[in-house]
PDB file of N, CA and C in Angstrom:
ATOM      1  N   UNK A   1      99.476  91.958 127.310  1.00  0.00           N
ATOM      2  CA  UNK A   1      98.663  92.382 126.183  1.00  0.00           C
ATOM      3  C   UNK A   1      99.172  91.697 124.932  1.00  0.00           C
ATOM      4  N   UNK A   2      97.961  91.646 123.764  1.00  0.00           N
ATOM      5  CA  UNK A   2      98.873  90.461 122.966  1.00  0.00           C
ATOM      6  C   UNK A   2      98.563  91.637 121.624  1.00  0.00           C
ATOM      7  N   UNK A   3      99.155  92.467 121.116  1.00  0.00           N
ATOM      8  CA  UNK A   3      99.532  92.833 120.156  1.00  0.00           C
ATOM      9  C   UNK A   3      98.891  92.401 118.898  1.00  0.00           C
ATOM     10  N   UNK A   4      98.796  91.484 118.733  1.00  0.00           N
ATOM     11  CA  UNK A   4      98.566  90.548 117.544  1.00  0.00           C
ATOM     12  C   UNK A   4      97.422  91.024 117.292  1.00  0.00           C
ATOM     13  N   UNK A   5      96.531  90.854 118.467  1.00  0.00           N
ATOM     14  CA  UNK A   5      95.252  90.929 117.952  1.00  0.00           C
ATOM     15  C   UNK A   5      94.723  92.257 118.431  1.00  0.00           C
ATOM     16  N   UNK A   6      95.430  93.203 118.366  1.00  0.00           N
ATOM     17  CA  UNK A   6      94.677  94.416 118.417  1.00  0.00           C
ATOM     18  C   UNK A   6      93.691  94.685 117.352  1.00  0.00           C
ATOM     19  N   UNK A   7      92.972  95.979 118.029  1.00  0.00           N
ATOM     20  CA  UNK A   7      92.149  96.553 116.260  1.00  0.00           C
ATOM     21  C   UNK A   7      92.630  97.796 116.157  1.00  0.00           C
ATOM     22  N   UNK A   8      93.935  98.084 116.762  1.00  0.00           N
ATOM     23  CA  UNK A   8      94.324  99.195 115.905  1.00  0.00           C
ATOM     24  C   UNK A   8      94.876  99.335 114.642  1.00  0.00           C
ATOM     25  N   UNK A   9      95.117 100.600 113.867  1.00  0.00           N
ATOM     26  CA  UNK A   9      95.122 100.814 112.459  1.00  0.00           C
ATOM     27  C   UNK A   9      96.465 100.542 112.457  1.00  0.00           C
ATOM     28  N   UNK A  10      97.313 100.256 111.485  1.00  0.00           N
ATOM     29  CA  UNK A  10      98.526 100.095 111.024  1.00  0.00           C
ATOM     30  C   UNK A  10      98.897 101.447 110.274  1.00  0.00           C
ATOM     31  N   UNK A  11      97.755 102.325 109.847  1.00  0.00           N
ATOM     32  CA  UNK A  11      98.190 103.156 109.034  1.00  0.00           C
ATOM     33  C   UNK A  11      97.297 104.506 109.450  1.00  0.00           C
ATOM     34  N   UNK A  12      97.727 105.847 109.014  1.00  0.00           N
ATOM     35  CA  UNK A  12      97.391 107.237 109.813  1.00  0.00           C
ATOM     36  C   UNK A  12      95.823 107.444 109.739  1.00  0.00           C
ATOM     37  N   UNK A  13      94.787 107.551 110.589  1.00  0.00           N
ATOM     38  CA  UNK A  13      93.365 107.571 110.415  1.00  0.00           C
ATOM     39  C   UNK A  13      93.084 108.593 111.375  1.00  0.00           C
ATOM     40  N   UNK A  14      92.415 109.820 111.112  1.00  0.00           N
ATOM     41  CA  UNK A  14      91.317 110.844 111.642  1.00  0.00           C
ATOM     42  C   UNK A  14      90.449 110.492 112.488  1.00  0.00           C
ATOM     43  N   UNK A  15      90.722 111.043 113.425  1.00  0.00           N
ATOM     44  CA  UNK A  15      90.116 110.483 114.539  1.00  0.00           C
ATOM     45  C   UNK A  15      89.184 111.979 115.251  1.00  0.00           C
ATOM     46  N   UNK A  16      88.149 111.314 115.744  1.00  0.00           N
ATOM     47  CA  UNK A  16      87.245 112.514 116.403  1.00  0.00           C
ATOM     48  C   UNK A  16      87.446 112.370 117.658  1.00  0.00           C
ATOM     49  N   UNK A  17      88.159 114.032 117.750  1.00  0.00           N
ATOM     50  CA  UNK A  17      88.279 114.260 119.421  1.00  0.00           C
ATOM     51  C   UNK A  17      87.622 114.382 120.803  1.00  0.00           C
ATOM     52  N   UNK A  18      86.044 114.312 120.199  1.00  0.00           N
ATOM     53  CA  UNK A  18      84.608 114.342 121.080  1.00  0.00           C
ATOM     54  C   UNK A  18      84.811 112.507 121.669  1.00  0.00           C
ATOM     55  N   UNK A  19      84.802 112.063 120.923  1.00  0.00           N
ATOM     56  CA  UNK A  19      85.654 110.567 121.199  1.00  0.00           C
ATOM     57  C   UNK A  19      86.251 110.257 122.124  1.00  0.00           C
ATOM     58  N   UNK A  20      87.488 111.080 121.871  1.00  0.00           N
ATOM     59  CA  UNK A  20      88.619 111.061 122.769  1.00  0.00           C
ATOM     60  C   UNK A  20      88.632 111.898 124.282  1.00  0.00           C
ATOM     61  N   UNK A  21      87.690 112.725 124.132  1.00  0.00           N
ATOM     62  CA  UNK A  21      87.839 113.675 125.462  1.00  0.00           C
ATOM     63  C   UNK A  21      86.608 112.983 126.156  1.00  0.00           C
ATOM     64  N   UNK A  22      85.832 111.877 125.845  1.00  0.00           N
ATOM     65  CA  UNK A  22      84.331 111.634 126.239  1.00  0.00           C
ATOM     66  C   UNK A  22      84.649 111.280 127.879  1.00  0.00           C
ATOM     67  N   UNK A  23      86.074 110.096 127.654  1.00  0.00           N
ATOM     68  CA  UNK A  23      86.141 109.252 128.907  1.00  0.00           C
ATOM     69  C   UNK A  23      86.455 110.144 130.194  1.00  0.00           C
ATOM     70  N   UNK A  24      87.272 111.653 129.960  1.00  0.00           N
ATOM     71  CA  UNK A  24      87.845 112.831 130.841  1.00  0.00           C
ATOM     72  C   UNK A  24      87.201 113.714 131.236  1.00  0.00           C
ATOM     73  N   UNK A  25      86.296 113.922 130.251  1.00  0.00           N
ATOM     74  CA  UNK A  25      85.616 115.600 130.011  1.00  0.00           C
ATOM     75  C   UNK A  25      86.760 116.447 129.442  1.00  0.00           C
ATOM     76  N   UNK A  26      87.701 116.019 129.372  1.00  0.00           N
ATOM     77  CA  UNK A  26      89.240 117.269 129.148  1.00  0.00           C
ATOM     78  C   UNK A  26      89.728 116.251 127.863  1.00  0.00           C
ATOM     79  N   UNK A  27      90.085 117.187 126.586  1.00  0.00           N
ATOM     80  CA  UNK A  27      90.842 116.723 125.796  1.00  0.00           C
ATOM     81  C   UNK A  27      92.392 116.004 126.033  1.00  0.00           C
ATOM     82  N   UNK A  28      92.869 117.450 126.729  1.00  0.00           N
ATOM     83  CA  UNK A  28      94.343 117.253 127.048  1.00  0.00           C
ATOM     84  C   UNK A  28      94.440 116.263 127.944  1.00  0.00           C
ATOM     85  N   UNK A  29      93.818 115.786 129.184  1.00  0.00           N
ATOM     86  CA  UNK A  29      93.600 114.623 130.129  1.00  0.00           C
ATOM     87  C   UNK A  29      93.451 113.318 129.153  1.00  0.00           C
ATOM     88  N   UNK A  30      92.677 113.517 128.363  1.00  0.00           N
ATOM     89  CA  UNK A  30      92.926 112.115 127.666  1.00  0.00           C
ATOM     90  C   UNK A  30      93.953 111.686 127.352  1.00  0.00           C
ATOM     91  N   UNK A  31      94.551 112.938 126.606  1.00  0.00           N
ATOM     92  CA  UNK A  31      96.117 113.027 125.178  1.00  0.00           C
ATOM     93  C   UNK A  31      97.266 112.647 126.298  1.00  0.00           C
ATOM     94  N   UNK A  32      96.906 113.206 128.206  1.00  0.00           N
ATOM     95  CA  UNK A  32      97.949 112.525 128.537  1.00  0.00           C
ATOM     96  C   UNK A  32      98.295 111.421 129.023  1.00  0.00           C
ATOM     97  N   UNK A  33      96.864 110.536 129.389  1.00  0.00           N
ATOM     98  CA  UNK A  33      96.611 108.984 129.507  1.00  0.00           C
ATOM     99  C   UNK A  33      97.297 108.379 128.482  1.00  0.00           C
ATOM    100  N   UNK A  34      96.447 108.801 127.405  1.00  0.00           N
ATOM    101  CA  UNK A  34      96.787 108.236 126.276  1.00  0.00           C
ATOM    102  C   UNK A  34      98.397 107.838 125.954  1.00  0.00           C
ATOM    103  N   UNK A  35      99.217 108.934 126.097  1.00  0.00           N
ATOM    104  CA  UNK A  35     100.817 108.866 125.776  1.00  0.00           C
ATOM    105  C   UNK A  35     101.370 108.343 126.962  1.00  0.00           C
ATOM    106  N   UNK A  36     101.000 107.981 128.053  1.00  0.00           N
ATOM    107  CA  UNK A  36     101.639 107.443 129.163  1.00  0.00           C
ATOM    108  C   UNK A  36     101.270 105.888 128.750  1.00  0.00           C
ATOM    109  N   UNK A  37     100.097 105.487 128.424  1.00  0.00           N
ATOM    110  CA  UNK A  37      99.912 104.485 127.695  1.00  0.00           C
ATOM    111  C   UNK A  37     101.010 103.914 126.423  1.00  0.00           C
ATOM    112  N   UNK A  38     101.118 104.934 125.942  1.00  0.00           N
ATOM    113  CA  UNK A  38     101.232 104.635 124.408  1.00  0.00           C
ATOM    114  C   UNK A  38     103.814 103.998 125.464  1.00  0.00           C
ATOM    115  N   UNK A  39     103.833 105.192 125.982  1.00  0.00           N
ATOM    116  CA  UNK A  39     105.141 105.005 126.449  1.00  0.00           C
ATOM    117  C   UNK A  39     105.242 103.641 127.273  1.00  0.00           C
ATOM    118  N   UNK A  40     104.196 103.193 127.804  1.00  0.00           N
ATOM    119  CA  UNK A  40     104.238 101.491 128.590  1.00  0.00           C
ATOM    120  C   UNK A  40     104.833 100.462 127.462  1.00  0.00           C
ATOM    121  N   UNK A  41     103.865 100.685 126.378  1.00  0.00           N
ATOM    122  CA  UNK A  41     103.555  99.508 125.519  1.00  0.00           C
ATOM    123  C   UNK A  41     104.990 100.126 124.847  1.00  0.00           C
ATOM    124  N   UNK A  42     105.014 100.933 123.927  1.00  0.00           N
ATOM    125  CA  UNK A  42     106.490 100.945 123.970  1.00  0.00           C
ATOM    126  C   UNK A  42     107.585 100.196 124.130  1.00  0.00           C
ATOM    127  N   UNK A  43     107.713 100.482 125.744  1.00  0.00           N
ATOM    128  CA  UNK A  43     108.693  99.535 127.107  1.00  0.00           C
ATOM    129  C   UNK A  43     108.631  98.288 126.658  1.00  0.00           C
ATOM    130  N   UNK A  44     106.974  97.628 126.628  1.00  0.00           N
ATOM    131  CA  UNK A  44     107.000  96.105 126.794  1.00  0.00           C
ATOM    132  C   UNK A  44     106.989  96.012 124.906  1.00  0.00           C
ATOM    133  N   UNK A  45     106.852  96.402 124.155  1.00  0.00           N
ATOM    134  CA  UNK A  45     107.375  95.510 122.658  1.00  0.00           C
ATOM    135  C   UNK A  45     108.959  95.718 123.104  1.00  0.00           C
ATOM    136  N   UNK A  46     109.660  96.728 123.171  1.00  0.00           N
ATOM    137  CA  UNK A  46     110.737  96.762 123.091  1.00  0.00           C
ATOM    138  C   UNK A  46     111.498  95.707 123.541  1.00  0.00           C
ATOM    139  N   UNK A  47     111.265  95.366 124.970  1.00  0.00           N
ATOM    140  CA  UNK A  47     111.293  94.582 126.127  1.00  0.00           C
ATOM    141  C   UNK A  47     111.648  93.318 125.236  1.00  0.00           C
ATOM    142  N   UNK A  48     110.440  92.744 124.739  1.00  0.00           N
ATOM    143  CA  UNK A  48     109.722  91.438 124.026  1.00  0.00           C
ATOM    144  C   UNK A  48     110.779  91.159 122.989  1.00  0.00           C
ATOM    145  N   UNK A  49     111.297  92.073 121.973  1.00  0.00           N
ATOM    146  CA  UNK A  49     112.033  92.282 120.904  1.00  0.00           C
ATOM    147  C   UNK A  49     112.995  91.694 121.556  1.00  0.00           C
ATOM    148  N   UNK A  50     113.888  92.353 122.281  1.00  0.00           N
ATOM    149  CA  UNK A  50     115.099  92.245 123.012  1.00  0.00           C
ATOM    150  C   UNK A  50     115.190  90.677 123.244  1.00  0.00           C
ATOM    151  N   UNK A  51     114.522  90.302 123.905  1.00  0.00           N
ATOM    152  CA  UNK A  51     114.256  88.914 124.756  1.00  0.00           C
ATOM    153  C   UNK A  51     114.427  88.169 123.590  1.00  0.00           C
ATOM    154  N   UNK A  52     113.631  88.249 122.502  1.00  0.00           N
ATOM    155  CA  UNK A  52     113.696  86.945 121.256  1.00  0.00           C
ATOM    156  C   UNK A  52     114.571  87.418 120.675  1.00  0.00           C
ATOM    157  N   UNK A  53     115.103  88.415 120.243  1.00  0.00           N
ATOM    158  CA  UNK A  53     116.289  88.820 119.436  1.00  0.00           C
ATOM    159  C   UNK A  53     117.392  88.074 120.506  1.00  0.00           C
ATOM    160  N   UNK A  54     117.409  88.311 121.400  1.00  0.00           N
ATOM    161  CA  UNK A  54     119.018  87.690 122.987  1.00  0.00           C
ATOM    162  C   UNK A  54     119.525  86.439 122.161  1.00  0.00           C
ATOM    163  N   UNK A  55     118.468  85.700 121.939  1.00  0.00           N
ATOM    164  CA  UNK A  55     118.305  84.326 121.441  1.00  0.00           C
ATOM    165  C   UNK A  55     119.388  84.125 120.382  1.00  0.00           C
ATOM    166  N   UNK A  56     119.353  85.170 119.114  1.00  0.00           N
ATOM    167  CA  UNK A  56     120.594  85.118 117.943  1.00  0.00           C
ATOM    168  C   UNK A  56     121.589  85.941 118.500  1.00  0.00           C
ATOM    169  N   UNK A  57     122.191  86.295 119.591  1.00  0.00           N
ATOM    170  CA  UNK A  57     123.363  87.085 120.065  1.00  0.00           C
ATOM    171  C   UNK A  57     124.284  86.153 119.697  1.00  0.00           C
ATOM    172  N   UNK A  58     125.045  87.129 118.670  1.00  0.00           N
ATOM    173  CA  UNK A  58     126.853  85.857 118.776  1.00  0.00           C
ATOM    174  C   UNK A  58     127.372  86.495 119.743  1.00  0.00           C
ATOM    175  N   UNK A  59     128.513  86.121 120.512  1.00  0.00           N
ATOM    176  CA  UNK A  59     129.357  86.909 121.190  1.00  0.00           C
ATOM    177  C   UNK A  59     130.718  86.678 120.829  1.00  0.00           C
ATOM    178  N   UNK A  60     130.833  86.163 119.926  1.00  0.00           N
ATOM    179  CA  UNK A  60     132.168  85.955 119.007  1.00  0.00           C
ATOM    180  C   UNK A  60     132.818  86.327 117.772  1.00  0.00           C
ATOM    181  N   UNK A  61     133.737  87.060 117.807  1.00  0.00           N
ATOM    182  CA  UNK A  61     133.923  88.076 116.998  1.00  0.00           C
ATOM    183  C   UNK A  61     134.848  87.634 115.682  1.00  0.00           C
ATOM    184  N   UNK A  62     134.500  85.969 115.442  1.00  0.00           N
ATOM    185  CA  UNK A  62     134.576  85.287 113.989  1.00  0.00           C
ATOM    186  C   UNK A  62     133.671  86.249 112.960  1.00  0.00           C
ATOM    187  N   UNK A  63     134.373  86.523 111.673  1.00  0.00           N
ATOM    188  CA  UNK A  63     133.497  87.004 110.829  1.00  0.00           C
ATOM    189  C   UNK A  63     133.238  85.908 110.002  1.00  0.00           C
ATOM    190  N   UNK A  64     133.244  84.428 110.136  1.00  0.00           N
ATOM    191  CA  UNK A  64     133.083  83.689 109.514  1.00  0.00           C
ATOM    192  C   UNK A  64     131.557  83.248 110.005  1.00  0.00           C
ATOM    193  N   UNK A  65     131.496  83.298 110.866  1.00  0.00           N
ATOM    194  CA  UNK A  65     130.421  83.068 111.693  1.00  0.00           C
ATOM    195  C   UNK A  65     129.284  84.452 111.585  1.00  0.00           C
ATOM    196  N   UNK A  66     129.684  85.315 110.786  1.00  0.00           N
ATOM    197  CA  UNK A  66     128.832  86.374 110.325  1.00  0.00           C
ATOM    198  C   UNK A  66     127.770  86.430 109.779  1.00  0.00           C
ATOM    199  N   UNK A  67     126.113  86.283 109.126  1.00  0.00           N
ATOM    200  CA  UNK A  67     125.653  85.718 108.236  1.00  0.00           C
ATOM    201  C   UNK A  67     124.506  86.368 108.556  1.00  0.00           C
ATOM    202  N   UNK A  68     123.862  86.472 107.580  1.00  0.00           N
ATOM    203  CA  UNK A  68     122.298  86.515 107.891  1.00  0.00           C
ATOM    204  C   UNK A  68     121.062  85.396 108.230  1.00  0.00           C
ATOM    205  N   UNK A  69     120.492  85.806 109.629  1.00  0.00           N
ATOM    206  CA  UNK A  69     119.843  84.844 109.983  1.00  0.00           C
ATOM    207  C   UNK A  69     118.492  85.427 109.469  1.00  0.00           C
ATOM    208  N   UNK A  70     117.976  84.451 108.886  1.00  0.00           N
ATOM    209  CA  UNK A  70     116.561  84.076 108.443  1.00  0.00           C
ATOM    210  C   UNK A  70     115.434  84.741 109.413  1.00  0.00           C
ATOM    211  N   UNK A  71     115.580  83.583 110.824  1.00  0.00           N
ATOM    212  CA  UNK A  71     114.777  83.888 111.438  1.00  0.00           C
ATOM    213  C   UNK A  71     114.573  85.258 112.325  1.00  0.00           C
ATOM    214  N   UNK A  72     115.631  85.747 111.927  1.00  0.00           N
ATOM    215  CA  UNK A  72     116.122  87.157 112.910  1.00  0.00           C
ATOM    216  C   UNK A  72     115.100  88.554 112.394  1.00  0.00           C
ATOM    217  N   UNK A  73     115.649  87.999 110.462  1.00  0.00           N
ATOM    218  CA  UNK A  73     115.144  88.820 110.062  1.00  0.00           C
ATOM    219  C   UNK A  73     113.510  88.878 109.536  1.00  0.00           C
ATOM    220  N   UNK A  74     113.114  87.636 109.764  1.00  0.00           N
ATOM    221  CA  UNK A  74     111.292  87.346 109.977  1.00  0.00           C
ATOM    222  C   UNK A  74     110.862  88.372 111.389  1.00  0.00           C
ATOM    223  N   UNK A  75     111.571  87.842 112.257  1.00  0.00           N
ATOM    224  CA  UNK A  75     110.892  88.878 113.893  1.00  0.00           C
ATOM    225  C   UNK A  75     111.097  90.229 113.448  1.00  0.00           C
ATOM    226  N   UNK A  76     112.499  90.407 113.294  1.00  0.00           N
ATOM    227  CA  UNK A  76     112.571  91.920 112.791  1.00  0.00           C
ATOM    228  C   UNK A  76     111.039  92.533 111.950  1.00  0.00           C
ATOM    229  N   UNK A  77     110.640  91.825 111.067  1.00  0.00           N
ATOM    230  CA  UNK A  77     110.001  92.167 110.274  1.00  0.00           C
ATOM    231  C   UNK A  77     108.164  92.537 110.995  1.00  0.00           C
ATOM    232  N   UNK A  78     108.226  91.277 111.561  1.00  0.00           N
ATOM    233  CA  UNK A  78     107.002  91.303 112.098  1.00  0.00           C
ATOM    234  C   UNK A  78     107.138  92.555 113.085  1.00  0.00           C
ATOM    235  N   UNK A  79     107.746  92.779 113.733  1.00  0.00           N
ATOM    236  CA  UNK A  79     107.450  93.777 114.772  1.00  0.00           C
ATOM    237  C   UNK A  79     107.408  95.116 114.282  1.00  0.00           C
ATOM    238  N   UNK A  80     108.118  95.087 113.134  1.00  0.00           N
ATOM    239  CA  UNK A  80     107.712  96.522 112.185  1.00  0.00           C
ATOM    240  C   UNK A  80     106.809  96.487 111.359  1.00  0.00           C
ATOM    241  N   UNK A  81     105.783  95.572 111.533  1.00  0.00           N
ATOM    242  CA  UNK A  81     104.470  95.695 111.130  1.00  0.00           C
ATOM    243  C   UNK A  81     103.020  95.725 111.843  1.00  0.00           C
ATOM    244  N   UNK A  82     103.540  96.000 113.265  1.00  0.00           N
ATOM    245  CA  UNK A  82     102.810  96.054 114.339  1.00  0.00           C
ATOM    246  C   UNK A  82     102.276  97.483 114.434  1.00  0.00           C
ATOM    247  N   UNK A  83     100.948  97.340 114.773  1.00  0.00           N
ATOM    248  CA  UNK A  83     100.550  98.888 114.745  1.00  0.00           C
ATOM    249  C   UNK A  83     101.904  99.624 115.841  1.00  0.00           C
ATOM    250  N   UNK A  84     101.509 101.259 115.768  1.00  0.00           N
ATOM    251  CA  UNK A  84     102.376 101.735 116.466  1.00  0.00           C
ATOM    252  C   UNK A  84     101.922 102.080 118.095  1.00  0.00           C
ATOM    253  N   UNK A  85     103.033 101.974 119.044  1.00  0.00           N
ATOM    254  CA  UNK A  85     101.943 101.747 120.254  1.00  0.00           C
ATOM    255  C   UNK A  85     101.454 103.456 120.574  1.00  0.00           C
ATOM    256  N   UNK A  86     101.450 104.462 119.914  1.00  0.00           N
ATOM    257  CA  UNK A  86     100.335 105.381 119.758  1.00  0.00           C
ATOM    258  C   UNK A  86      98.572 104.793 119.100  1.00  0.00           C
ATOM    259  N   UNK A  87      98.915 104.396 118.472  1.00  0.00           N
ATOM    260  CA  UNK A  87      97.485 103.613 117.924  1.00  0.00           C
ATOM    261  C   UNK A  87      96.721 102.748 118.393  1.00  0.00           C
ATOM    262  N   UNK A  88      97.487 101.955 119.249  1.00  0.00           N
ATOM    263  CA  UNK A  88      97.559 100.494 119.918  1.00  0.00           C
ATOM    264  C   UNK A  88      97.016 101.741 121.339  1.00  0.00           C
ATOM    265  N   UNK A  89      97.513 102.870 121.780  1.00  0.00           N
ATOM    266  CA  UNK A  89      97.158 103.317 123.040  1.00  0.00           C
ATOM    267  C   UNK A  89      95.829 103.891 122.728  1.00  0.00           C
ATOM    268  N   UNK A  90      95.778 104.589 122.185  1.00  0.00           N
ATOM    269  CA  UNK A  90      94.551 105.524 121.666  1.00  0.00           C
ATOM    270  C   UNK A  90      93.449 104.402 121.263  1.00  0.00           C
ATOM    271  N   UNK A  91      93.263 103.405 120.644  1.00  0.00           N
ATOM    272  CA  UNK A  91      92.039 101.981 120.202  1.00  0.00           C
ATOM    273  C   UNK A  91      92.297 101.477 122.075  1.00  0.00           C
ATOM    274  N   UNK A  92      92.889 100.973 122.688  1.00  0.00           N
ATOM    275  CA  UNK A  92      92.578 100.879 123.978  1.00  0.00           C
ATOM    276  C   UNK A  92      92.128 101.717 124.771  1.00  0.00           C
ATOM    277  N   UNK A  93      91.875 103.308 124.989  1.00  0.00           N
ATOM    278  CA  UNK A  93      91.969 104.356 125.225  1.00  0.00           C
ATOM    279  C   UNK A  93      90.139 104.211 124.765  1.00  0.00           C
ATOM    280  N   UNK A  94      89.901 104.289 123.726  1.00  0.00           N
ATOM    281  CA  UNK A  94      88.688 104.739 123.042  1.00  0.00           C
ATOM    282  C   UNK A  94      87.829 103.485 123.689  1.00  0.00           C
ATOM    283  N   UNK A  95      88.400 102.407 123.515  1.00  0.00           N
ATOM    284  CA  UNK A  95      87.762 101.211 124.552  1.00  0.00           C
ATOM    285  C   UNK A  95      87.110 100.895 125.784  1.00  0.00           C
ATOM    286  N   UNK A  96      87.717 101.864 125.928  1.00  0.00           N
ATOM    287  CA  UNK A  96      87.812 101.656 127.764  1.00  0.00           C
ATOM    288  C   UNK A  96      88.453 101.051 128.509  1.00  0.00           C
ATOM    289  N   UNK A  97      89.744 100.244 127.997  1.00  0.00           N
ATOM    290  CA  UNK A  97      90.617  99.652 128.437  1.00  0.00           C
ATOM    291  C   UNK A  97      92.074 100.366 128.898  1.00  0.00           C
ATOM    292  N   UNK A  98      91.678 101.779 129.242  1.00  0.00           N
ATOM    293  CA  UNK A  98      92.900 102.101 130.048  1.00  0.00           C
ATOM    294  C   UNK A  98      92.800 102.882 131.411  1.00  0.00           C
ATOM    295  N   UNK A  99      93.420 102.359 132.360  1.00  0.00           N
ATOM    296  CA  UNK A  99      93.232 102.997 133.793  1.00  0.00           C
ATOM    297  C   UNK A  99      93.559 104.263 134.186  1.00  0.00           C
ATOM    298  N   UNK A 100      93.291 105.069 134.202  1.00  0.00           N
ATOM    299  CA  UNK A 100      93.879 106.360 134.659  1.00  0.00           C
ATOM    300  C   UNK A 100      93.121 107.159 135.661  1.00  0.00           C
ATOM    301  N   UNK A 101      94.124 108.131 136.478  1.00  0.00           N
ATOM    302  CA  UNK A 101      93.557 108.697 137.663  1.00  0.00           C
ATOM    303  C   UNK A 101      94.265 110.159 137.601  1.00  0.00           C
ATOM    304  N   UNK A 102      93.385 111.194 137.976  1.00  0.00           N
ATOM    305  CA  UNK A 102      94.660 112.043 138.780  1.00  0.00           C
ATOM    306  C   UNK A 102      94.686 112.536 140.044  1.00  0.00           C
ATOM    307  N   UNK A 103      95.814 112.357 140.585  1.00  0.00           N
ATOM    308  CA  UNK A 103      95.752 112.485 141.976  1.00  0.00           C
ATOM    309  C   UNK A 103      95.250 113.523 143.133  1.00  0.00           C
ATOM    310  N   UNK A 104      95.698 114.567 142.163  1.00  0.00           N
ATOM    311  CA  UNK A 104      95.803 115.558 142.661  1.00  0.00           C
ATOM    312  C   UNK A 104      94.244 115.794 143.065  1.00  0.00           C
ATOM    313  N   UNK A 105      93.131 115.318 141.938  1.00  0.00           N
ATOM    314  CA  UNK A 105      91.525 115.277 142.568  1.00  0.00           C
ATOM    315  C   UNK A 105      91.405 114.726 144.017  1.00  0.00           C
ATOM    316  N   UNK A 106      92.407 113.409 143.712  1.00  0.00           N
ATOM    317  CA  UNK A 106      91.810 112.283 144.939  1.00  0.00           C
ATOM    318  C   UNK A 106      92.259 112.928 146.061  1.00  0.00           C
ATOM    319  N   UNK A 107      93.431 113.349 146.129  1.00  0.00           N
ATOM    320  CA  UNK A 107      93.911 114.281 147.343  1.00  0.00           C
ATOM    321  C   UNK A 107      93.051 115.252 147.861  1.00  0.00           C
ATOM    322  N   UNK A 108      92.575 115.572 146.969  1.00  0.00           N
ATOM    323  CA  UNK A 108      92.020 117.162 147.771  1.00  0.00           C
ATOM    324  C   UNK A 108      90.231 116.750 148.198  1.00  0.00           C
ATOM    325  N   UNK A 109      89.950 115.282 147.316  1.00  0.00           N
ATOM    326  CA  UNK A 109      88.587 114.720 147.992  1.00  0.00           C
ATOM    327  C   UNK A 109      88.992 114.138 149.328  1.00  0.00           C
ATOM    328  N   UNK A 110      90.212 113.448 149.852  1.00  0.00           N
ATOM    329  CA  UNK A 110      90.277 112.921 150.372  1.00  0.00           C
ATOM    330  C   UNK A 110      90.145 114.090 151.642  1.00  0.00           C
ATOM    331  N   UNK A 111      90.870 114.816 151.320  1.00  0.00           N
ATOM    332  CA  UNK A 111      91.161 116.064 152.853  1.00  0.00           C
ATOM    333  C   UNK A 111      89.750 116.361 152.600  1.00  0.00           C
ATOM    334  N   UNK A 112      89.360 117.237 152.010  1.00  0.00           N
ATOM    335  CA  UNK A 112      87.497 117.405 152.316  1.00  0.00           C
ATOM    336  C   UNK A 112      86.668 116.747 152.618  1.00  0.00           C
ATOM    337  N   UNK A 113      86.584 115.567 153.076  1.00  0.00           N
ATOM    338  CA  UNK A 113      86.302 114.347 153.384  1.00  0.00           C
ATOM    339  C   UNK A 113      86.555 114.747 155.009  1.00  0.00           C
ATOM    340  N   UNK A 114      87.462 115.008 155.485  1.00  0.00           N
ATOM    341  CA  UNK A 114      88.265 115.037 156.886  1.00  0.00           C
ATOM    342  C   UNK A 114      87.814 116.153 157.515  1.00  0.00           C
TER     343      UNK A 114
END
């Protein structure tokens, strides 16, 4: 997923819950797609951060070699200007771009089925 170009909000917006419960029929079924979502994306910025941040690791414990890196603190920056992945889950969510199931339906279609 590329972040960048989401259309979620960067900043706190009111949202209608008829919206949100449309894709479930159940409010709370959405709210918990939604945060299992929102905890993925999470994982993978974090993930992403880590990986390009690895890149400026000193492992040498010169304080001469101490300094502020430029480019460290550009990524830093950008990624704290990334919507938050609650927002980023919920605009995918409202989309139709998130998969969710619960099992416990499919199970009990599956045996009635039998």
């Amino acid at each position: 997923m590329d972040y960048k170009k989401s259309n979620a909000p960067t900043s706190t917006i009111t949202r209608d819950l008829r919206e949100i419960e449309k894709e479930t029929g159940n409010v709370y079924e959405s709210i918990v797609a939604i945060s299992r979502r929102s905890n993925q994306i999470s994982v993978e910025i974090k993930e992403e951060l880590s990986r390009k941040l690895e890149e400026f690791a000193s492992y040498t414990d010169n304080l001469e070699e101490v300094f502020e890196n430029r480019e460290q603190i550009e990524i830093s920056k950008y990624y704290e200007r990334l919507p938050k992945s609650t927002a980023i889950a919920i605009e995918e969510f409202i989309e139709g771009n998130v998969y969710h199931r619960i099992p416990e339906e499919e199970e009990i279609k599956s045996i009635s089925k039998e």
